[in-house]
Protein backbone atom coordinates (compact mmCIF):
# COMPACT_ATOMS: atom_id res chain seq x y z
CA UNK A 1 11.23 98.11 -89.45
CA UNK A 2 12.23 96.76 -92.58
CA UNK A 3 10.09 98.60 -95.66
CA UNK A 4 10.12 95.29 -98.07
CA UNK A 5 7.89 92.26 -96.52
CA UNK A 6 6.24 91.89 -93.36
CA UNK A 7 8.18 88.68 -92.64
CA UNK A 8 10.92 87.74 -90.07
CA UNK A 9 13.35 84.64 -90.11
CA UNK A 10 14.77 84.41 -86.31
CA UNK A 11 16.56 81.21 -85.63
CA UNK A 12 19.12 80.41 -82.98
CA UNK A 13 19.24 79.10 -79.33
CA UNK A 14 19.73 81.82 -77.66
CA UNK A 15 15.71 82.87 -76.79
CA UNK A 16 16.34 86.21 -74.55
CA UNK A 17 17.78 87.94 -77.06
CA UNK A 18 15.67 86.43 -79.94
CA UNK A 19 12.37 87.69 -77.69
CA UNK A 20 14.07 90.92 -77.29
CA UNK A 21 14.18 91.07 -81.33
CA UNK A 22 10.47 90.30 -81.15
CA UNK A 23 9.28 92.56 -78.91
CA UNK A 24 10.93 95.12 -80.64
CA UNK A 25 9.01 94.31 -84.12
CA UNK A 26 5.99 94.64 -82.30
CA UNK A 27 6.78 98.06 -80.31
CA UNK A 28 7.14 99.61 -83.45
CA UNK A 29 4.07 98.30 -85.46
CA UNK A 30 1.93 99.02 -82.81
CA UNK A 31 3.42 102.81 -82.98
CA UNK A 32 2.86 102.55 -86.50
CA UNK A 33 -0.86 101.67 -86.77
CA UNK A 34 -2.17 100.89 -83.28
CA UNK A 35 -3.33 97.90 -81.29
CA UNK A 36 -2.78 94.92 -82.60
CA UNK A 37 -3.85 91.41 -81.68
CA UNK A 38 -0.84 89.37 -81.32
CA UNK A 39 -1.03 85.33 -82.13
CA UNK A 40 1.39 82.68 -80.99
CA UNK A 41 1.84 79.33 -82.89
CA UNK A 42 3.50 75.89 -83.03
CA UNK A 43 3.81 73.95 -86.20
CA UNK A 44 4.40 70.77 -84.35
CA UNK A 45 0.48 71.03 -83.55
CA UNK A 46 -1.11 73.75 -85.77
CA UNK A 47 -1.71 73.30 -89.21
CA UNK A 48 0.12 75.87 -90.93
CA UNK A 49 -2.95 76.69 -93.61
CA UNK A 50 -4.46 78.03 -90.16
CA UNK A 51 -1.58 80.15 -89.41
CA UNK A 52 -2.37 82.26 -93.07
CA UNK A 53 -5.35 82.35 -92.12
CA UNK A 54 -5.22 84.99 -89.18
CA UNK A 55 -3.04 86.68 -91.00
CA UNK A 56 -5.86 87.49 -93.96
CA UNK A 57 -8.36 87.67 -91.85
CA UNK A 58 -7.00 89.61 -89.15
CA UNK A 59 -9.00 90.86 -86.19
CA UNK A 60 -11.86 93.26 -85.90
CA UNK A 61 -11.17 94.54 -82.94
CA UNK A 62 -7.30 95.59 -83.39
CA UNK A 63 -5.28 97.54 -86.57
CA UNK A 64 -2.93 94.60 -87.12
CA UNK A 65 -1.79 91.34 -86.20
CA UNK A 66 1.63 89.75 -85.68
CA UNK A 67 1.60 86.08 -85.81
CA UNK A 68 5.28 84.41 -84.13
CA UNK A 69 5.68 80.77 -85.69
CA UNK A 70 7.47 78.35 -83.95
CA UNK A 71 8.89 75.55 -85.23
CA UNK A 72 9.94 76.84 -88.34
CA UNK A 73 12.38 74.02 -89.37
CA UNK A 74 8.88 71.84 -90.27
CA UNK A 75 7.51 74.22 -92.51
CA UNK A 76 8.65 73.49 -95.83
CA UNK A 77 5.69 71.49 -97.99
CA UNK A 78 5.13 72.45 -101.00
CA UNK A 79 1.06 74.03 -100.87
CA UNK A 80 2.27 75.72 -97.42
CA UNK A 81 5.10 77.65 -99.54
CA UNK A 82 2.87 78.35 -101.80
CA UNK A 83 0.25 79.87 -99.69
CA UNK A 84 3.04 81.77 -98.20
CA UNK A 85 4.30 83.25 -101.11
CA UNK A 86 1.04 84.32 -102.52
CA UNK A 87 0.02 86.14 -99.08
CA UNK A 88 3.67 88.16 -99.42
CA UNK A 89 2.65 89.32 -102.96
CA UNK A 90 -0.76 91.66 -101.53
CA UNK A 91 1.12 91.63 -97.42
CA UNK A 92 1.54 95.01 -96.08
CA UNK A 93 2.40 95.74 -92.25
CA UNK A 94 -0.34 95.98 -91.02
CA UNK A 95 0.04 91.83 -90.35
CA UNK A 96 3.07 90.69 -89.72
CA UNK A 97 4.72 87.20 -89.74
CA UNK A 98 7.96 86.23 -87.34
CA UNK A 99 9.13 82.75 -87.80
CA UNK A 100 11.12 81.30 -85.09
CA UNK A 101 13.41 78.18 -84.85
CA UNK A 102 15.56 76.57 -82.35
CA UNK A 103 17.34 75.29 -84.86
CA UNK A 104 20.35 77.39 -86.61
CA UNK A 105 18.77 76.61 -90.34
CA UNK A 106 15.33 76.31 -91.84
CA UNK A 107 14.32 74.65 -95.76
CA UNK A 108 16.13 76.55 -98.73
CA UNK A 109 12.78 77.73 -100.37
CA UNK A 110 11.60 78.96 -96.86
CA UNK A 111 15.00 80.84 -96.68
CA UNK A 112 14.28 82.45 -100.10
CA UNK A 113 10.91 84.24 -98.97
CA UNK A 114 12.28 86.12 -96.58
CA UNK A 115 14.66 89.28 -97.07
CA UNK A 116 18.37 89.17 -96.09
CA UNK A 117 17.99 92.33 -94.17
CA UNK A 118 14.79 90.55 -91.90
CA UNK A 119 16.94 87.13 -91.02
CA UNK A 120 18.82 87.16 -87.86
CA UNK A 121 20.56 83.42 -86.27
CA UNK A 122 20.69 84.15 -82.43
CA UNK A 123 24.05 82.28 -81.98
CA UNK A 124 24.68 81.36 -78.17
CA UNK A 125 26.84 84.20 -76.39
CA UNK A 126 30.59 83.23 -76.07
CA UNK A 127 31.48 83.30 -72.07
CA UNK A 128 33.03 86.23 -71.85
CA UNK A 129 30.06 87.91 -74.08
CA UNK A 130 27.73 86.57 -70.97
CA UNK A 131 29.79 88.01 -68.25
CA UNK A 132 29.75 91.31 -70.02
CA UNK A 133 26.09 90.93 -70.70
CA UNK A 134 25.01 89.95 -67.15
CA UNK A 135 27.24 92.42 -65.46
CA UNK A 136 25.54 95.38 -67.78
CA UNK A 137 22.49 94.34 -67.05
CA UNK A 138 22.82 94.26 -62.95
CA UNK A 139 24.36 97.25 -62.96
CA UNK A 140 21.43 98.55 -65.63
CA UNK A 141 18.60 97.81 -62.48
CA UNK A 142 21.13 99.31 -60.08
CA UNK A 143 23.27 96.52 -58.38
CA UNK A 144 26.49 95.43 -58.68
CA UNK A 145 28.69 91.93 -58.74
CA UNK A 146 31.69 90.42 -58.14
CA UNK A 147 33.67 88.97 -60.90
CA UNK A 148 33.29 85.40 -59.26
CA UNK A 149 30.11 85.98 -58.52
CA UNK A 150 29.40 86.82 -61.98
CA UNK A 151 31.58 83.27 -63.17
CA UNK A 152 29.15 81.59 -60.23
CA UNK A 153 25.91 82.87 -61.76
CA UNK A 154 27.24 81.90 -65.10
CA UNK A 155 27.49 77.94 -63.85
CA UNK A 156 24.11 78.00 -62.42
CA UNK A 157 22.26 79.46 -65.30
CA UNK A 158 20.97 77.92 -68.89
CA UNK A 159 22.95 79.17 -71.13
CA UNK A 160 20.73 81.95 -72.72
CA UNK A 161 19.88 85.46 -71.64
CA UNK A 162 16.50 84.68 -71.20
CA UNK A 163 17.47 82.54 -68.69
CA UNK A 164 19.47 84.56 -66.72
CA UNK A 165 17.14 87.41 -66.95
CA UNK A 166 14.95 85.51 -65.08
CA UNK A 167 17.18 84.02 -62.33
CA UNK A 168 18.64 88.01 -61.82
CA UNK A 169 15.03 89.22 -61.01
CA UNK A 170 14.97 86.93 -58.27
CA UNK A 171 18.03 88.50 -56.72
CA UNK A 172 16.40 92.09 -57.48
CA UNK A 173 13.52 90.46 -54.85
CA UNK A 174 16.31 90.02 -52.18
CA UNK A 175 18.32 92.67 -51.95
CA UNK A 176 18.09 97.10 -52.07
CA UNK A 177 19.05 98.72 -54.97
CA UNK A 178 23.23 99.38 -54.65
CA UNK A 179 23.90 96.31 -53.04
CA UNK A 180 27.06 94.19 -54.02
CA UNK A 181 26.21 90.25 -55.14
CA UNK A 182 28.58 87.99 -53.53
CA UNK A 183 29.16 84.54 -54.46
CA UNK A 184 27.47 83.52 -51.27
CA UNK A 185 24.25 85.62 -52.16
CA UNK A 186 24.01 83.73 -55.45
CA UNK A 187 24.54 80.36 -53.92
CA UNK A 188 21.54 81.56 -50.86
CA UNK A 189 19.62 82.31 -53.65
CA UNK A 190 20.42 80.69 -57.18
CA UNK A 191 21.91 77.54 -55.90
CA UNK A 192 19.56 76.69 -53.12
CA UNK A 193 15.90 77.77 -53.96
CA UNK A 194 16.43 77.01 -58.04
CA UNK A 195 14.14 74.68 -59.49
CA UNK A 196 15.55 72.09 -61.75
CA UNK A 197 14.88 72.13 -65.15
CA UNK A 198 14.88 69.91 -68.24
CA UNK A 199 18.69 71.15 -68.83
CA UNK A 200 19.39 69.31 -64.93
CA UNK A 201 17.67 66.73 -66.52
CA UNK A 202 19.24 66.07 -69.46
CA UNK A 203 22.71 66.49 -67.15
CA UNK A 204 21.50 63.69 -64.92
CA UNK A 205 21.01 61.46 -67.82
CA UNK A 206 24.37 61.84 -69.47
CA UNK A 207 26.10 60.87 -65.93
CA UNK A 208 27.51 57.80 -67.12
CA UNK A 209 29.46 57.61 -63.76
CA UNK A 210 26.45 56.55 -62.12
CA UNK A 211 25.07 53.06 -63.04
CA UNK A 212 22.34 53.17 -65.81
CA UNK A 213 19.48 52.41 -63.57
CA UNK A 214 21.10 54.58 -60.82
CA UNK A 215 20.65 57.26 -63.29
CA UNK A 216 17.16 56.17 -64.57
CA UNK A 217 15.84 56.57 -60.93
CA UNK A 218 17.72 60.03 -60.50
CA UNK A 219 16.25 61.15 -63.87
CA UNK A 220 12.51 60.09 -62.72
CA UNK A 221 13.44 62.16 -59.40
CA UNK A 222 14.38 65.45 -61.42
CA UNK A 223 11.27 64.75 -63.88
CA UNK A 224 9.30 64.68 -61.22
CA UNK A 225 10.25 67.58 -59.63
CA UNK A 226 10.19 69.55 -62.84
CA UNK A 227 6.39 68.03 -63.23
CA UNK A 228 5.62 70.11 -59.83
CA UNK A 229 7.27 73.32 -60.81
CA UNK A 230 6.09 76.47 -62.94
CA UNK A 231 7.76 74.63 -66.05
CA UNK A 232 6.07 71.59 -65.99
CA UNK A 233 4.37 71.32 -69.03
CA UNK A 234 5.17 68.32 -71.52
CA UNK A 235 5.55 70.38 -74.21
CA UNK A 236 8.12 72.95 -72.87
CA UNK A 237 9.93 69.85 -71.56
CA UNK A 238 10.34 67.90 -74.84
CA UNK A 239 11.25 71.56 -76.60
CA UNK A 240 14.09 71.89 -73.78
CA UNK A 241 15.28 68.05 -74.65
CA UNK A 242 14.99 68.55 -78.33
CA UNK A 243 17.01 71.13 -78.31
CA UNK A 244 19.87 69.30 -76.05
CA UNK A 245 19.99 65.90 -78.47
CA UNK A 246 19.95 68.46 -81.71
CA UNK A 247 23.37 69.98 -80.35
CA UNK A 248 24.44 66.74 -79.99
CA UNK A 249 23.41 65.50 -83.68
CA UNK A 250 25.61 69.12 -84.24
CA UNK A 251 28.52 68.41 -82.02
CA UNK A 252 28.83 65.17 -83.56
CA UNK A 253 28.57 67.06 -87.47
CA UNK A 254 30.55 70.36 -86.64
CA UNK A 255 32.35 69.84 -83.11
CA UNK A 256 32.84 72.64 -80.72
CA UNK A 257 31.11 75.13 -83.23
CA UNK A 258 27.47 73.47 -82.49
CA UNK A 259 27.80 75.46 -78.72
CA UNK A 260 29.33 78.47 -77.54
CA UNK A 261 30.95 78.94 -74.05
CA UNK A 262 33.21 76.92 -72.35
CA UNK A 263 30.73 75.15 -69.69
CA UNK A 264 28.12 74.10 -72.25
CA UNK A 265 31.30 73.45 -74.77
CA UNK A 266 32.19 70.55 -71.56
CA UNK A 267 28.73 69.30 -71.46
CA UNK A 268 28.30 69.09 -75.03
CA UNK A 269 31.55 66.98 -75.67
CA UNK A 270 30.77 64.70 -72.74
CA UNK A 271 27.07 64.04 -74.37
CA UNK A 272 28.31 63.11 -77.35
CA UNK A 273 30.67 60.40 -75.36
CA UNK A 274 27.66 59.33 -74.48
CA UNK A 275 25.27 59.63 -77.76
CA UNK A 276 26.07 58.50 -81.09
CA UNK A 277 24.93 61.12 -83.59
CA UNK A 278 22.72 57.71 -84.32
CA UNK A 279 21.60 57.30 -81.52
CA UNK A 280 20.93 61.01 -80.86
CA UNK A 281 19.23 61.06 -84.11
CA UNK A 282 16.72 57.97 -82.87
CA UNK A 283 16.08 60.05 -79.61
CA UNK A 284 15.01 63.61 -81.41
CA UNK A 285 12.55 60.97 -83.25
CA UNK A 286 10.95 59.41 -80.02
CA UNK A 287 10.63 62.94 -78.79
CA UNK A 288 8.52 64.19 -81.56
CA UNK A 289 6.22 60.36 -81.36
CA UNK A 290 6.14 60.95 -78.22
CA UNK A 291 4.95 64.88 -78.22
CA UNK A 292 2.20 64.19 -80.92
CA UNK A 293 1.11 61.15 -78.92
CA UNK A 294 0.27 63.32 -75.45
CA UNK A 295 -1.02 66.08 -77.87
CA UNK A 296 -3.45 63.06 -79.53
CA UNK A 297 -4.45 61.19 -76.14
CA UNK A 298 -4.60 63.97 -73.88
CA UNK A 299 -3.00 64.28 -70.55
CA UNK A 300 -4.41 60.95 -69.11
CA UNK A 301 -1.41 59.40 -70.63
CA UNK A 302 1.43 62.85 -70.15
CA UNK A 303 3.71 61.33 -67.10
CA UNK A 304 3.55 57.69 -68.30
CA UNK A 305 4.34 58.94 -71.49
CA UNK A 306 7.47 61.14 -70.47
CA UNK A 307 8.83 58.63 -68.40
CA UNK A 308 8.99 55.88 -71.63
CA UNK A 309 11.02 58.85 -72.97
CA UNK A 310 13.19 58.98 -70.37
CA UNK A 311 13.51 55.34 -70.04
CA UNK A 312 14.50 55.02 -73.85
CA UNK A 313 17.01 57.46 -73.62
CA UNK A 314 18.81 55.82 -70.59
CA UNK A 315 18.14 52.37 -70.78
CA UNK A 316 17.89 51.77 -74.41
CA UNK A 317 20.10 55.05 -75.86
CA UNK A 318 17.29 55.99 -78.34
CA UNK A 319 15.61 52.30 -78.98
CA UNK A 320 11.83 51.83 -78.44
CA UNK A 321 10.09 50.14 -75.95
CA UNK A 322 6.90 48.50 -77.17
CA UNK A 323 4.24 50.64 -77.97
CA UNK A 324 1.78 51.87 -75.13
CA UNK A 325 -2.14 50.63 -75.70
């Protein structure tokens, strides 16, 4: 653990290995001075002046806290730096702060409070990097796989580690220790039990084979489906479809650089056939309108709310329908 400020810059898509990063921090302050009562925030709906905070006050019932921050790209106002920079002067370790952002960047000034040696961008894994990683880490919980297999998984899977840490446990479920995955185990399993999620959704959407409302109705179906599964909340769907239109707005900037690996590389080029970086731009704007208005209504409103989203980014490409009463 770093021996200048108890702050941590983590941005990048790639949220297994991030968390891995962040678990780590906390292993080792909890060696160093005990329990600690960990906090999690998002700036898109906490006040950030509440965030500093629990970190001054702490807890009376643990040594430390360590606060994680999403949504660091928003925090960048002037009286929030401020408050930041006059909690590092007196900080010690015994409360820590991790700031975390999907996004590859955060505001200069923010960038400037934090050491060199506590940044980290979790860049996407090139494909070969994944096959490498996911065969390690079968063969780490005693299995093994076949090269295809391993391509297979690879196709099924969101392209982070997190991801694919999750999908492998299921195949730990099915099968004894030493066994050999085939690519017909990971179609039994992956392919045919997996819940969609908002990355089939966004898919479905950009299938400009289909006719637009063709597509509207499939992209209701999927929502719908994602609405009944363990990922259903509103806010872990409009984080998964930020994060698609922002590596569009990126594709469209920086070209095949905004993605790594070859699939998401092909989806990425097709979306932006699809998307202007305009357009893409107006859509990462009704997402946020739309988040904050669930988050100020309540979930009365959530599915009629998510399905205007879904029908602006079909129908109208990023234009707004009248505003719901």
């Amino acid at each position: 653990m770093s021996n200048t400020k108890p702050i941590y810059l983590f941005t990048g898509p790639e949220f297994g290995l991030r968390d891995d990063a962040i678990n780590e921090i906390k292993k080792i302050q909890k060696k160093q001075i005990g329990e600690i009562d960990e906090q999690n925030f998002y700036l898109i709906e906490t006040p950030f002046a509440q965030v500093m905070s629990v970190l001054q006050s702490g807890n009376l019932f643990a040594s430390g806290v360590c606060v994680i921050c999403k949504n660091a790209e928003l925090l960048k106002k002037k009286d929030d730096l401020a408050l930041l920079s006059q909690w590092l002067e007196i900080a010690d370790f015994s409360s820590i702060l991790i700031l975390v952002s999907d996004e590859i960047s955060v505001d200069s000034k923010l960038e400037k409070l934090v050491p060199k040696e506590n940044k980290k961008i979790f860049w996407e894994m090139f494909d070969n990097k994944k096959q490498e990683w996911l065969t390690s880490y079968i063969s780490k919980n005693g299995y093994k796989i076949k090269a295809a297999a391993v391509q297979l998984v690879l196709d099924l899977v969101e392209n982070n580690t997190q991801a694919l840490k999750t999908e492998c446990s299921r195949l730990f479920l099915c099968f004894s220790k030493g066994h050999e995955f085939s690519e017909k185990d990971i179609e039994e399993v992956l392919s045919s039990n997996r819940e969609e999620n908002v990355f089939d959704l966004f898919e479905v959407m950009m299938d400009e084979t289909l006719f637009p409302s063709v597509r509207l109705e499939k992209a209701l179906i999927t929502l719908q489906k994602i609405r009944l599964s363990k990922e259903n909340s509103s806010v872990m769907l409009f984080a998964g479809l930020s994060s698609c239109f922002t590596k569009v707005v990126n594709w469209h900037r920086i070209g095949e650089k905004a993605v790594f690996g070859a699939t998401q590389q092909k989806v990425y080029r097709k979306a932006s056939q699809v998307w202007t970086i305009g357009q893409a731009t107006a859509i990462l704007a009704n997402i946020a309108s739309a988040d904050m208005e669930i988050r100020s209504s309540g979930s009365q409103m959530e599915d009629i709310v998510l399905q205007k989203v879904i029908y602006e980014i079909v129908m109208k490409k990023g234009s707004q329908m009248a505003t719901l009463d």
